[in-house]
C-alpha atoms as a PDB file:
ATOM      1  CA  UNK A   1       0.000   0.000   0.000  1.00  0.00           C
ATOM      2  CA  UNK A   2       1.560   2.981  -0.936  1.00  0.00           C
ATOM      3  CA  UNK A   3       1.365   5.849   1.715  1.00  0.00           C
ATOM      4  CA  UNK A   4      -0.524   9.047   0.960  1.00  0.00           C
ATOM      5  CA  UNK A   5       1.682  11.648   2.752  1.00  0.00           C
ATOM      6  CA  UNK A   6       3.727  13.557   0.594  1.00  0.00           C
ATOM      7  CA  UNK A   7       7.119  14.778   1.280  1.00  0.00           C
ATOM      8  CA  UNK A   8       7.915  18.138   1.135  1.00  0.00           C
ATOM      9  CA  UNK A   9       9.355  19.487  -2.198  1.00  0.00           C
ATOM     10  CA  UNK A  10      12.846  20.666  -1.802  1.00  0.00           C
ATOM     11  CA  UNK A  11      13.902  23.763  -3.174  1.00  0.00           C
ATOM     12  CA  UNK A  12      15.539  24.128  -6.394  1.00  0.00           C
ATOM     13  CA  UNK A  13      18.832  25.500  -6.825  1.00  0.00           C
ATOM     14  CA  UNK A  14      17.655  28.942  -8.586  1.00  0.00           C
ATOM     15  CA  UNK A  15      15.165  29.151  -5.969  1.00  0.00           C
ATOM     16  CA  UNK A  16      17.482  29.147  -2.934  1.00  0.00           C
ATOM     17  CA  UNK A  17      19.504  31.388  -5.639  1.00  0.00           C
ATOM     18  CA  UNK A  18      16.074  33.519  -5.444  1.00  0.00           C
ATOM     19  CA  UNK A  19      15.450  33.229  -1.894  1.00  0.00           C
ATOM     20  CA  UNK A  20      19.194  34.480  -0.814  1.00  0.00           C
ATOM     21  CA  UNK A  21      19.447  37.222  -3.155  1.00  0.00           C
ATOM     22  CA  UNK A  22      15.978  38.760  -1.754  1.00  0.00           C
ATOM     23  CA  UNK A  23      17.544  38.530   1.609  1.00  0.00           C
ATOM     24  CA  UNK A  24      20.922  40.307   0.614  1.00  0.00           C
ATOM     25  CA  UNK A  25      18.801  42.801  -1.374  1.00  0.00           C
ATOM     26  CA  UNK A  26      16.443  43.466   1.744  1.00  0.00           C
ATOM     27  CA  UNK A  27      19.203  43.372   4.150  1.00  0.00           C
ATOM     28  CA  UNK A  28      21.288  46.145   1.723  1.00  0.00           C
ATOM     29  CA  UNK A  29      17.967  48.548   1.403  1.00  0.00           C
ATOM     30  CA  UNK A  30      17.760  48.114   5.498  1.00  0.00           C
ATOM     31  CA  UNK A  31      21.350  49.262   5.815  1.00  0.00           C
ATOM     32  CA  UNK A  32      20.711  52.079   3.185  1.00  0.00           C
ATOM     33  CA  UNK A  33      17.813  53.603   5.194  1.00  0.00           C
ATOM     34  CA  UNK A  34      19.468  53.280   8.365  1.00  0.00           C
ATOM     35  CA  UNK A  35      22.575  55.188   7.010  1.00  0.00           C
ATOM     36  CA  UNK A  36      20.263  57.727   5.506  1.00  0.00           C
ATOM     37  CA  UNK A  37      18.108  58.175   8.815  1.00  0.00           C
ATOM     38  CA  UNK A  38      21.575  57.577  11.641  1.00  0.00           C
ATOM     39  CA  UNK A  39      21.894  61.932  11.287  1.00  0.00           C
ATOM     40  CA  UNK A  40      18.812  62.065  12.512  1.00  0.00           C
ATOM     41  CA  UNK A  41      18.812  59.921  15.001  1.00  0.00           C
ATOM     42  CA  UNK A  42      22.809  61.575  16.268  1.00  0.00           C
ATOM     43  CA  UNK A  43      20.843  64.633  16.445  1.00  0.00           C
ATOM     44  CA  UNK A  44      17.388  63.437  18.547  1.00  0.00           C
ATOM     45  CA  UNK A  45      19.550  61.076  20.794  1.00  0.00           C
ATOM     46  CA  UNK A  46      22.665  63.625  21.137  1.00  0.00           C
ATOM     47  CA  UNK A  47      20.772  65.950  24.207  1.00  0.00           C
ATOM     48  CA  UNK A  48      19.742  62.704  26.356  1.00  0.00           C
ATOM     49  CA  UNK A  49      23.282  61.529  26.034  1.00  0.00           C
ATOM     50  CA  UNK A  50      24.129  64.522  27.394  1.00  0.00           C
ATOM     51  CA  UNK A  51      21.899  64.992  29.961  1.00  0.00           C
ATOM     52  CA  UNK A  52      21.862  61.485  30.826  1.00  0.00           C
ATOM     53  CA  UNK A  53      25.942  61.953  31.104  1.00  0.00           C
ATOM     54  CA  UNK A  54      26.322  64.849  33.086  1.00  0.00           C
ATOM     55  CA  UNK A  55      23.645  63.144  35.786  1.00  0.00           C
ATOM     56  CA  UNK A  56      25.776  60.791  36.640  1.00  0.00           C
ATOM     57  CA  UNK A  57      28.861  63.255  36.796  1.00  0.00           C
ATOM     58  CA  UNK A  58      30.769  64.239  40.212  1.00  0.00           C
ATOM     59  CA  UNK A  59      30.202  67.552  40.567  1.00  0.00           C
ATOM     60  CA  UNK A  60      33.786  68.736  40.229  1.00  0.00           C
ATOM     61  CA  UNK A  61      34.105  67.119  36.640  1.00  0.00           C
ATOM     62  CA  UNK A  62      31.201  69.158  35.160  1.00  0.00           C
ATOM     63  CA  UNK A  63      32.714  71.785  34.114  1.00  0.00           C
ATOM     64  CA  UNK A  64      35.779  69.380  33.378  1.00  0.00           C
ATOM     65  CA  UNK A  65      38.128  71.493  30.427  1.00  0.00           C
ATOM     66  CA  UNK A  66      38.472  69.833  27.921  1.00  0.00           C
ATOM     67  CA  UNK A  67      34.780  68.131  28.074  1.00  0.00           C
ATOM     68  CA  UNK A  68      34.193  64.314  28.696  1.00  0.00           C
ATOM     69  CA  UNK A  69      31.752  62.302  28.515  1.00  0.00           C
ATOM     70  CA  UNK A  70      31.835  60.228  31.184  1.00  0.00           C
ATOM     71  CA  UNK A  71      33.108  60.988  34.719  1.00  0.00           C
ATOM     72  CA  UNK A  72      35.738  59.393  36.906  1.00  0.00           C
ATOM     73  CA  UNK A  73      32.728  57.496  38.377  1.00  0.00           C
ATOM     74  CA  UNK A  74      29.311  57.131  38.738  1.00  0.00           C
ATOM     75  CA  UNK A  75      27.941  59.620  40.545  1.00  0.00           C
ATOM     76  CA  UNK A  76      23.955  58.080  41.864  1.00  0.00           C
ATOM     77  CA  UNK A  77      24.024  60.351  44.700  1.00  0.00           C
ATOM     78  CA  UNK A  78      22.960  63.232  41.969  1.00  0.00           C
ATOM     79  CA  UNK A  79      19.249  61.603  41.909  1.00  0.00           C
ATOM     80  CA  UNK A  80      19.353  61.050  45.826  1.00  0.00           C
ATOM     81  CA  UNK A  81      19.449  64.782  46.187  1.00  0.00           C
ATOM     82  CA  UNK A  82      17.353  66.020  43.975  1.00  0.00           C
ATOM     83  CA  UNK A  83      14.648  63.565  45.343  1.00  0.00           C
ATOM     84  CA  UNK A  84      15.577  64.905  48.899  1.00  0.00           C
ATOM     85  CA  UNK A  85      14.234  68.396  47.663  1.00  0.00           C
ATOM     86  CA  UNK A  86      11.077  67.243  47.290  1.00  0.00           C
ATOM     87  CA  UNK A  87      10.530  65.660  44.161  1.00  0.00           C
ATOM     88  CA  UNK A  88       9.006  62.832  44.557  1.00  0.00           C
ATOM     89  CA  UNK A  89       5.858  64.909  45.332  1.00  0.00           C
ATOM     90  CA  UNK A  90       6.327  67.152  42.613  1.00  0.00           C
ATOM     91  CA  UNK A  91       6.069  64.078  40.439  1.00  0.00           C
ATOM     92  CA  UNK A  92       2.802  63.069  41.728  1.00  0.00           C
ATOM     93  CA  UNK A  93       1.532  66.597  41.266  1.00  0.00           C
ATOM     94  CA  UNK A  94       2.265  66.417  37.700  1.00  0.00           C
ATOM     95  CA  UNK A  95       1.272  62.923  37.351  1.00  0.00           C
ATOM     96  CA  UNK A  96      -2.193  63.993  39.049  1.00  0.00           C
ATOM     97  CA  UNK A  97      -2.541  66.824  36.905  1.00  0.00           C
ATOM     98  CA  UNK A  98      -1.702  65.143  33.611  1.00  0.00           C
ATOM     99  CA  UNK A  99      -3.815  62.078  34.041  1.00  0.00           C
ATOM    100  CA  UNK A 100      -7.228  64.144  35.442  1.00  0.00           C
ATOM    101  CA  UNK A 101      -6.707  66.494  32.513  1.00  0.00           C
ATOM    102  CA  UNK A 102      -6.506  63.529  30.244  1.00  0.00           C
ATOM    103  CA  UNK A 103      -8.745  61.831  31.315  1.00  0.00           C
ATOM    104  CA  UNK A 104     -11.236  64.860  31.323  1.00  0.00           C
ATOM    105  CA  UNK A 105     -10.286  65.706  27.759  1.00  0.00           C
ATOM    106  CA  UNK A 106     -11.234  62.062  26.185  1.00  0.00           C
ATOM    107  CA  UNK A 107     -14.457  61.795  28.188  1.00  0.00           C
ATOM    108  CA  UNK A 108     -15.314  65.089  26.429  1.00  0.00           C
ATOM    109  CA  UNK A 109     -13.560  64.697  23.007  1.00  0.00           C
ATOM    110  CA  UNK A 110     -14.703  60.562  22.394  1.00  0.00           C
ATOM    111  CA  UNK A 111     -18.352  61.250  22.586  1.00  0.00           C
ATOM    112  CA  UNK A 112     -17.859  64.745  20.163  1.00  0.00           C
ATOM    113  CA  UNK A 113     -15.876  63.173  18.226  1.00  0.00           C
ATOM    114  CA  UNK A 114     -18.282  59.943  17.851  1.00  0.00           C
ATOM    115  CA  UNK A 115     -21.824  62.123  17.396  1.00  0.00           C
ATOM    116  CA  UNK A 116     -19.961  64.223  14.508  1.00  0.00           C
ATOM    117  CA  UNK A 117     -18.668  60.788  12.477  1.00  0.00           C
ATOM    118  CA  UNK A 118     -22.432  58.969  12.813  1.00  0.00           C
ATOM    119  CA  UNK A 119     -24.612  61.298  13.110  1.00  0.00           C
ATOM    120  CA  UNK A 120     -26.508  62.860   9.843  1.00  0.00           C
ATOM    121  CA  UNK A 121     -25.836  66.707  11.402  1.00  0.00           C
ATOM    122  CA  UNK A 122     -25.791  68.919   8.765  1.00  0.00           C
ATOM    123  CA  UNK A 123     -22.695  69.362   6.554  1.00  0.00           C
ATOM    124  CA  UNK A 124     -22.677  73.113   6.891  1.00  0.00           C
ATOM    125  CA  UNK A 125     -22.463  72.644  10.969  1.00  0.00           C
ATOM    126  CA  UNK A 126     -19.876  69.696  10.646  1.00  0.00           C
ATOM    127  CA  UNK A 127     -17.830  71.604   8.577  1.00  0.00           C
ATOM    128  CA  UNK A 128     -18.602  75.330  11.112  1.00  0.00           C
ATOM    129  CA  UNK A 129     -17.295  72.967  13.650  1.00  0.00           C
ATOM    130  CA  UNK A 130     -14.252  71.189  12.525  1.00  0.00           C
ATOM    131  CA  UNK A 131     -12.638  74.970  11.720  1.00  0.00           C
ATOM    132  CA  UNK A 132     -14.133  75.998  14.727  1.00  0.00           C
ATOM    133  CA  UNK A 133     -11.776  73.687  16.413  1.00  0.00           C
ATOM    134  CA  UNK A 134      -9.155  74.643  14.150  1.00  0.00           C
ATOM    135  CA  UNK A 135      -9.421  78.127  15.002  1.00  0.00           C
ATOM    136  CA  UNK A 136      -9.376  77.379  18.814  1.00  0.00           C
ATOM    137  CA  UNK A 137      -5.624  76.286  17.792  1.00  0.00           C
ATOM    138  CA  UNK A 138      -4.306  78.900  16.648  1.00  0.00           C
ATOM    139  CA  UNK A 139      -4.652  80.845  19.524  1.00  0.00           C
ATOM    140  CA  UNK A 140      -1.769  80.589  21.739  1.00  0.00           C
ATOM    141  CA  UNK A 141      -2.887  80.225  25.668  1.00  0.00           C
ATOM    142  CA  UNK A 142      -0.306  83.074  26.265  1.00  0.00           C
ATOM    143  CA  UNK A 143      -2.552  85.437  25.006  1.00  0.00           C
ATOM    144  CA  UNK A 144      -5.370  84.713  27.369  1.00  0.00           C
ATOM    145  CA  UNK A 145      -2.928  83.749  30.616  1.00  0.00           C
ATOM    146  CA  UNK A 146      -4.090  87.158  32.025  1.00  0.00           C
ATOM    147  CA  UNK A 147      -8.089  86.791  31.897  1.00  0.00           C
ATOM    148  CA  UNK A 148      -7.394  83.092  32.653  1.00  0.00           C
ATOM    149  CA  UNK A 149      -5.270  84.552  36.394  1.00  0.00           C
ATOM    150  CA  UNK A 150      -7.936  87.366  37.298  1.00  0.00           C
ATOM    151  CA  UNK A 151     -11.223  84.292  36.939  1.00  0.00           C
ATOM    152  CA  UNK A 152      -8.912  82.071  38.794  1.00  0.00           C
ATOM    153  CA  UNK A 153      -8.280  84.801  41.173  1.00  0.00           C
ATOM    154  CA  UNK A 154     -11.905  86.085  41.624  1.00  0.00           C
ATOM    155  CA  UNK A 155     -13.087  82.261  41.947  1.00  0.00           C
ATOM    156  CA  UNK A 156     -10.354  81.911  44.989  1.00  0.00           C
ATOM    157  CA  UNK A 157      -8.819  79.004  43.248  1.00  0.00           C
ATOM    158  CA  UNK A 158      -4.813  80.530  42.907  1.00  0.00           C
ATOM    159  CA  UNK A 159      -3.032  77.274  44.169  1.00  0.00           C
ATOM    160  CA  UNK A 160      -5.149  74.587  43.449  1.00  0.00           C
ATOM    161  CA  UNK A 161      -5.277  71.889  40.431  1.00  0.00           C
ATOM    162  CA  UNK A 162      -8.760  72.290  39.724  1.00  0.00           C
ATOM    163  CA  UNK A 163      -8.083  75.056  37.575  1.00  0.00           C
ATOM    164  CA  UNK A 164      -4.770  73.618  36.316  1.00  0.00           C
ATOM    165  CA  UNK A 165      -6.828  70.443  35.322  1.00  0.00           C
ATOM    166  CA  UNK A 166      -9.435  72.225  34.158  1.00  0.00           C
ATOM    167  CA  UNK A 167      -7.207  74.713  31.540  1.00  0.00           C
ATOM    168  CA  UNK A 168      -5.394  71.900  30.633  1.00  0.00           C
ATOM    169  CA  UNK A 169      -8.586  69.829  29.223  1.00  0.00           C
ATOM    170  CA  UNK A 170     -10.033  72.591  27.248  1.00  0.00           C
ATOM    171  CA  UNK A 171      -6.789  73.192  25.445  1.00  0.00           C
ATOM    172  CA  UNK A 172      -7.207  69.385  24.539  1.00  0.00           C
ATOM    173  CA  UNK A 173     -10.033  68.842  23.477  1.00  0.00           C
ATOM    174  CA  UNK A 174     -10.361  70.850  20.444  1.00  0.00           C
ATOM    175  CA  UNK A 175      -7.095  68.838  19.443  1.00  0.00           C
ATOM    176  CA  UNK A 176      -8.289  65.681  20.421  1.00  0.00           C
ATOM    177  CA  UNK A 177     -12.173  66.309  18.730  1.00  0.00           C
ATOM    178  CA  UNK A 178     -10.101  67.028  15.418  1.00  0.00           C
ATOM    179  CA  UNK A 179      -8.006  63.952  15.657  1.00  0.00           C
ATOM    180  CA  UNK A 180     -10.623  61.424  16.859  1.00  0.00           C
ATOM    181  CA  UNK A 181     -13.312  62.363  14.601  1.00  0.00           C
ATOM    182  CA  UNK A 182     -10.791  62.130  11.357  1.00  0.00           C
ATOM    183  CA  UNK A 183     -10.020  58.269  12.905  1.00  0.00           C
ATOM    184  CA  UNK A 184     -13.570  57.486  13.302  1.00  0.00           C
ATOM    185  CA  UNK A 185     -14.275  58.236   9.619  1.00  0.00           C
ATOM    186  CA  UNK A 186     -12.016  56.128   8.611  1.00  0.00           C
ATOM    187  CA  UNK A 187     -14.094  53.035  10.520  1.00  0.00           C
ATOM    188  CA  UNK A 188     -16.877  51.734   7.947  1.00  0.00           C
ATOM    189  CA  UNK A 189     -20.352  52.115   9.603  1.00  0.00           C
ATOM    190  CA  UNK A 190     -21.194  48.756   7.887  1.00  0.00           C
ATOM    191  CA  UNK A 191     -20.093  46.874  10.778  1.00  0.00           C
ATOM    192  CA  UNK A 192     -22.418  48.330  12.938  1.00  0.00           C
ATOM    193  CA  UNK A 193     -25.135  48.071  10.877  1.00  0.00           C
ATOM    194  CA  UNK A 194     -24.469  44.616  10.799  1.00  0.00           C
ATOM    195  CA  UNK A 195     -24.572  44.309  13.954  1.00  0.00           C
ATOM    196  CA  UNK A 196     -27.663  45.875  14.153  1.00  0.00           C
ATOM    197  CA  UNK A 197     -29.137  43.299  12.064  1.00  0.00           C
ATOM    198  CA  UNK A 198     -27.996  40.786  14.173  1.00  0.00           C
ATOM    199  CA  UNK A 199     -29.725  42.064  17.041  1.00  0.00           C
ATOM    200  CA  UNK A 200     -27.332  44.197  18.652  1.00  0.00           C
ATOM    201  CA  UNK A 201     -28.039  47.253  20.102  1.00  0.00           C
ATOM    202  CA  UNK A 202     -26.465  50.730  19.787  1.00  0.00           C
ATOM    203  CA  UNK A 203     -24.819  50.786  23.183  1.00  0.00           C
ATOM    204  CA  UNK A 204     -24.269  46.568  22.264  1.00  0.00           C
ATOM    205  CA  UNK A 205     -22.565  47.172  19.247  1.00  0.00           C
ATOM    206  CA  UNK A 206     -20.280  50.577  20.057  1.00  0.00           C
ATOM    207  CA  UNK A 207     -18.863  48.859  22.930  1.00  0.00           C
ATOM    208  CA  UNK A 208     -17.984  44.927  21.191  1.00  0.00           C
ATOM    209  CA  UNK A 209     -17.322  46.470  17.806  1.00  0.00           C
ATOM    210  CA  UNK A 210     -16.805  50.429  17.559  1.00  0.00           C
ATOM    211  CA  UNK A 211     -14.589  50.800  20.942  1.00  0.00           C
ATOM    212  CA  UNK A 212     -11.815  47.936  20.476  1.00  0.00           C
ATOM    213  CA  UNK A 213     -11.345  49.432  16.717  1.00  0.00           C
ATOM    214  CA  UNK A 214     -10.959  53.099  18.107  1.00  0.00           C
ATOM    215  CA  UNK A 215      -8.361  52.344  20.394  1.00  0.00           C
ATOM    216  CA  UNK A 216      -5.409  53.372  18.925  1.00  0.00           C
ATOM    217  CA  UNK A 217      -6.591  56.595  17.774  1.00  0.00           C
ATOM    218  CA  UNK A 218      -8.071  56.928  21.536  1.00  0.00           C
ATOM    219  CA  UNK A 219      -4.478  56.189  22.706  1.00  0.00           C
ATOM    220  CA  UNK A 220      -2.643  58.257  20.244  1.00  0.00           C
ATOM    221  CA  UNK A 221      -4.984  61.279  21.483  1.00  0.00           C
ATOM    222  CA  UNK A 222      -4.185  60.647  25.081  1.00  0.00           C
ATOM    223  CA  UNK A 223      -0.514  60.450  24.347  1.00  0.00           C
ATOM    224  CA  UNK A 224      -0.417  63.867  22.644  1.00  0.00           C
ATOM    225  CA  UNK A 225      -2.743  65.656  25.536  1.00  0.00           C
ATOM    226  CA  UNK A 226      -0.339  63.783  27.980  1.00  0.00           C
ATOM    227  CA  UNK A 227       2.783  65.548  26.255  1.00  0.00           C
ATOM    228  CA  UNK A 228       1.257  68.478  26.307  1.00  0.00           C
ATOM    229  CA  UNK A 229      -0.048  68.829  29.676  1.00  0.00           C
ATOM    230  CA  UNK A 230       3.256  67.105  31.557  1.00  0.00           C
ATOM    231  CA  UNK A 231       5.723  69.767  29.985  1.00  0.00           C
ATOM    232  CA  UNK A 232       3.556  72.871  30.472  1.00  0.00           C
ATOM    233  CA  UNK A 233       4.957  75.273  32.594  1.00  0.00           C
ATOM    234  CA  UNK A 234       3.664  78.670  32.194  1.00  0.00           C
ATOM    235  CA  UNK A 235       0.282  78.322  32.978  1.00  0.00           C
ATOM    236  CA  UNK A 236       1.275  75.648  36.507  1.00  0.00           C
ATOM    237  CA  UNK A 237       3.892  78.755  37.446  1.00  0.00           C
ATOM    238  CA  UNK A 238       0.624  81.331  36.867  1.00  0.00           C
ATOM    239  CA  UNK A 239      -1.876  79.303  38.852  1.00  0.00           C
ATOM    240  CA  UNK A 240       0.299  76.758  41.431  1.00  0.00           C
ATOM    241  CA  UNK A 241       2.503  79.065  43.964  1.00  0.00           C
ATOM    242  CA  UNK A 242       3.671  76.788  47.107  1.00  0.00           C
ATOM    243  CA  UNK A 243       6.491  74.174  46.534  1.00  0.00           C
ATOM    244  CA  UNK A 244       3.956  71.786  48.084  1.00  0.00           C
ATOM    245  CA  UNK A 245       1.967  71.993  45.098  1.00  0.00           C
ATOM    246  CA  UNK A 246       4.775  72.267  42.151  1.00  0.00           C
ATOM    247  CA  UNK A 247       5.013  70.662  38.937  1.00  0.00           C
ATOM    248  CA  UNK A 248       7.731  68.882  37.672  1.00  0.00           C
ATOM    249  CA  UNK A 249       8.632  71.917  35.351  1.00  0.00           C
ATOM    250  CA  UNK A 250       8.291  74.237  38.210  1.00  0.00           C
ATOM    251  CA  UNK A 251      10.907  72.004  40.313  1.00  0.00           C
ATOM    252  CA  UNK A 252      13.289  72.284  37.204  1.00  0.00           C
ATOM    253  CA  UNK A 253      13.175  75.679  36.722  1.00  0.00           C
ATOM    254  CA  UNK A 254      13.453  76.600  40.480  1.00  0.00           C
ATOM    255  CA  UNK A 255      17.041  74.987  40.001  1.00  0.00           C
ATOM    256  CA  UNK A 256      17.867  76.818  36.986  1.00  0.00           C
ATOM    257  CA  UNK A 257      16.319  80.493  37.693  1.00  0.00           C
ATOM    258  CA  UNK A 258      17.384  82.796  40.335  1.00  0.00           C
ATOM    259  CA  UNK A 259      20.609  81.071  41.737  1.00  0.00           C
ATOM    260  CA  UNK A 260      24.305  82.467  41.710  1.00  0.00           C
ATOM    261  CA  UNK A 261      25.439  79.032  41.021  1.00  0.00           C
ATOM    262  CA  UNK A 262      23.272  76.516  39.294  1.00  0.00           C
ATOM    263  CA  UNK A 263      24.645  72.647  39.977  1.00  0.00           C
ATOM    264  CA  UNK A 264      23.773  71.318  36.556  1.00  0.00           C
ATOM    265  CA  UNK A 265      24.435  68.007  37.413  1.00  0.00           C
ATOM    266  CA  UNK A 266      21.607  67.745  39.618  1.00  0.00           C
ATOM    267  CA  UNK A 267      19.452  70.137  36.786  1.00  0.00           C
ATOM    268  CA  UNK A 268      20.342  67.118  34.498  1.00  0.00           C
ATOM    269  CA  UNK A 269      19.443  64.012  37.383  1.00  0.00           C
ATOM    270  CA  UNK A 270      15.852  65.726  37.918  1.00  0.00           C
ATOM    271  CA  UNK A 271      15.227  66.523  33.371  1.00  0.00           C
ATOM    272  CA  UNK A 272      16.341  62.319  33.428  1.00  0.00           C
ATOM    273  CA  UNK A 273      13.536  61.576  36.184  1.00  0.00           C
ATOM    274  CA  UNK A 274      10.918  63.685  34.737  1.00  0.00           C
ATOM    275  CA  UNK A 275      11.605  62.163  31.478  1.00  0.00           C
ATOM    276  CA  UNK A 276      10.661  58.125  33.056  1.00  0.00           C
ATOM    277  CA  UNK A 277       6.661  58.437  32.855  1.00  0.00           C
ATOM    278  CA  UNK A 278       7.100  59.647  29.168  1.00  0.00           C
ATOM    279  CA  UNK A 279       9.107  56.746  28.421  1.00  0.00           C
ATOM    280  CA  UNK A 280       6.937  54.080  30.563  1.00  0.00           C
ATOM    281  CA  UNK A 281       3.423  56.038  28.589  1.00  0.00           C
ATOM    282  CA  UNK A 282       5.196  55.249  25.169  1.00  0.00           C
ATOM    283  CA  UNK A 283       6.219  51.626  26.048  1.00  0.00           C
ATOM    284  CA  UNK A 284       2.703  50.884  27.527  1.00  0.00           C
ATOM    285  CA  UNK A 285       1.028  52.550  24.660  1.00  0.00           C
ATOM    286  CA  UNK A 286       3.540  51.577  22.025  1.00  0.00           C
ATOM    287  CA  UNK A 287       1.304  48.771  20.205  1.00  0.00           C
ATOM    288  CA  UNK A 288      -1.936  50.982  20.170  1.00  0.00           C
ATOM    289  CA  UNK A 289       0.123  54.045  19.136  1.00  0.00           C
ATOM    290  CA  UNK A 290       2.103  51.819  16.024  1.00  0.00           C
ATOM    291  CA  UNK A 291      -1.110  50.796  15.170  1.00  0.00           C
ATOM    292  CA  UNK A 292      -2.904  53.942  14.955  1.00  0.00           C
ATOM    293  CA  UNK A 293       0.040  55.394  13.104  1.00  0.00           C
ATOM    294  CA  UNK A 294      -0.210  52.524  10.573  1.00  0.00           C
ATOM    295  CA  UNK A 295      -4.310  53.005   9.766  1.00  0.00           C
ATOM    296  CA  UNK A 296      -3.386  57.137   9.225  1.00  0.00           C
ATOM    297  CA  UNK A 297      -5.732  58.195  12.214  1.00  0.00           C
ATOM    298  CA  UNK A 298      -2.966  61.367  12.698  1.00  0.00           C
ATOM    299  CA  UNK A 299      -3.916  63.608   9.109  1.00  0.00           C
END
């Protein structure tokens, strides 16, 4: 009886001839574009590597002539004493801050955002309101700091995050209306219509079908409001006055501004610890953010 499993066909010669020269060209176009792209990347990477360098200086080699890079040793004790100034609580001021005002933003944006992409409103108000929000861009917060500080003041609020969170989410969500609407576009309707058909409801099929696909647009929003609101400094400095109640970027500048002598190496320890929840939001949101890059929700 002859046996009915087949072998696998080997390769032919030209075809591991094929094969190999496909990986040789791919591998050559990889190292092309990485050549191409490595000035770029020297010129993002070069300020970390100095600020990450100079954090872990002694003191006495900062100003070191000629420059190094690296001290005589690591010097950890950098971080230990610009945590001992209190910033540990700064951190969870601005951590407070950012997240509330995030958070606060999308629960405002999503739904906007949603009602203008399935909806029938009219086309003249969709389009009055998408360059409304564009307008609401253009205007830097700068120009309004001064009637924002005299309704703080008159409310009794100077020193407090309400008003921090609440300036914050306003000056996201026009952004993050823009961005999530263009996203939602982009997913067809059809599949909740189907839905629909099978039964579901509205509420049914926007939360098993419509949410999971938004996602990464969702994320990619709260990513950009999170930038935003973690390195703003003007409008913390015009509102937040005790040390209790700093910001991150109000604990950095107090080491910088009015001093004789400014010890950059600790300057450099606290930019390299305000710069870890950045890093830790883009590695927990780096598969939701690569995807929403790859579907072209930012236009």
């Amino acid at each position: 009886m002859k046996s009915v499993l087949k072998t696998p066909a080997t390769p032919s010669i030209p075809q591991v001839k094929s094969r190999s020269n496909l990986m040789q060209s791919k591998a050559f176009r990889s190292l092309i574009y990485w050549l191409i792209l490595s000035p770029i990347v020297i010129l993002t990477l070069f300020p970390y590597a100095v600020m990450i360098t100079t954090a872990l200086k002694p003191p006495t080699e900062v100003y070191s002539n000629p420059p190094t890079w690296f001290g005589s040793h690591l010097e950890w004790g950098n971080f230990a004493k610009v945590w001992a100034q209190g910033f540990g609580q700064n951190m969870l001021n601005s951590i407070w801050v950012t997240l509330a005002a995030t958070f606060l933003a999308l629960l405002v944006s999503f739904p906007a955002a949603y009602s203008l992409s399935r909806f029938n409103h009219s086309r003249r108000f969709t389009g009055f309101f998408r360059q409304f929000l564009l307008v609401t861009q253009m205007v830097s917060p700068i120009i309004i700091t001064v009637g924002i500080f005299k309704v703080i003041a008159s409310l009794k609020l100077i020193d407090s995050f309400t008003p921090l969170i609440l300036i914050y989410a306003t000056f996201n969500i026009a952004f993050c209306t823009w961005m999530l609407q263009s996203y939602f576009n982009t997913i067809p309707g059809e599949l909740e219509e189907a839905a629909w058909i099978d039964g579901c409801s509205r509420f049914q099929s926007f939360t098993t079908i419509f949410l999971p696909l938004a996602l990464p647009a969702t994320a990619i929003a709260a990513l950009f409001s999170f930038i935003y609101c973690w390195n703003e400094f003007v409008l913390a400095f015009l509102v937040l006055r005790t040390p209790e109640h700093a910001t991150i970027t109000m604990r950095v500048f107090s080491l910088v501004g009015g001093r004789y002598t400014v010890e950059w190496e600790q300057v450099m320890a606290a930019a390299v610890l305000a710069t870890i929840p950045m890093v830790l939001m883009f590695v927990f949101l780096q598969r939701q953010i690569i995807r929403g890059l790859a579907m072209g929700s930012i236009k």
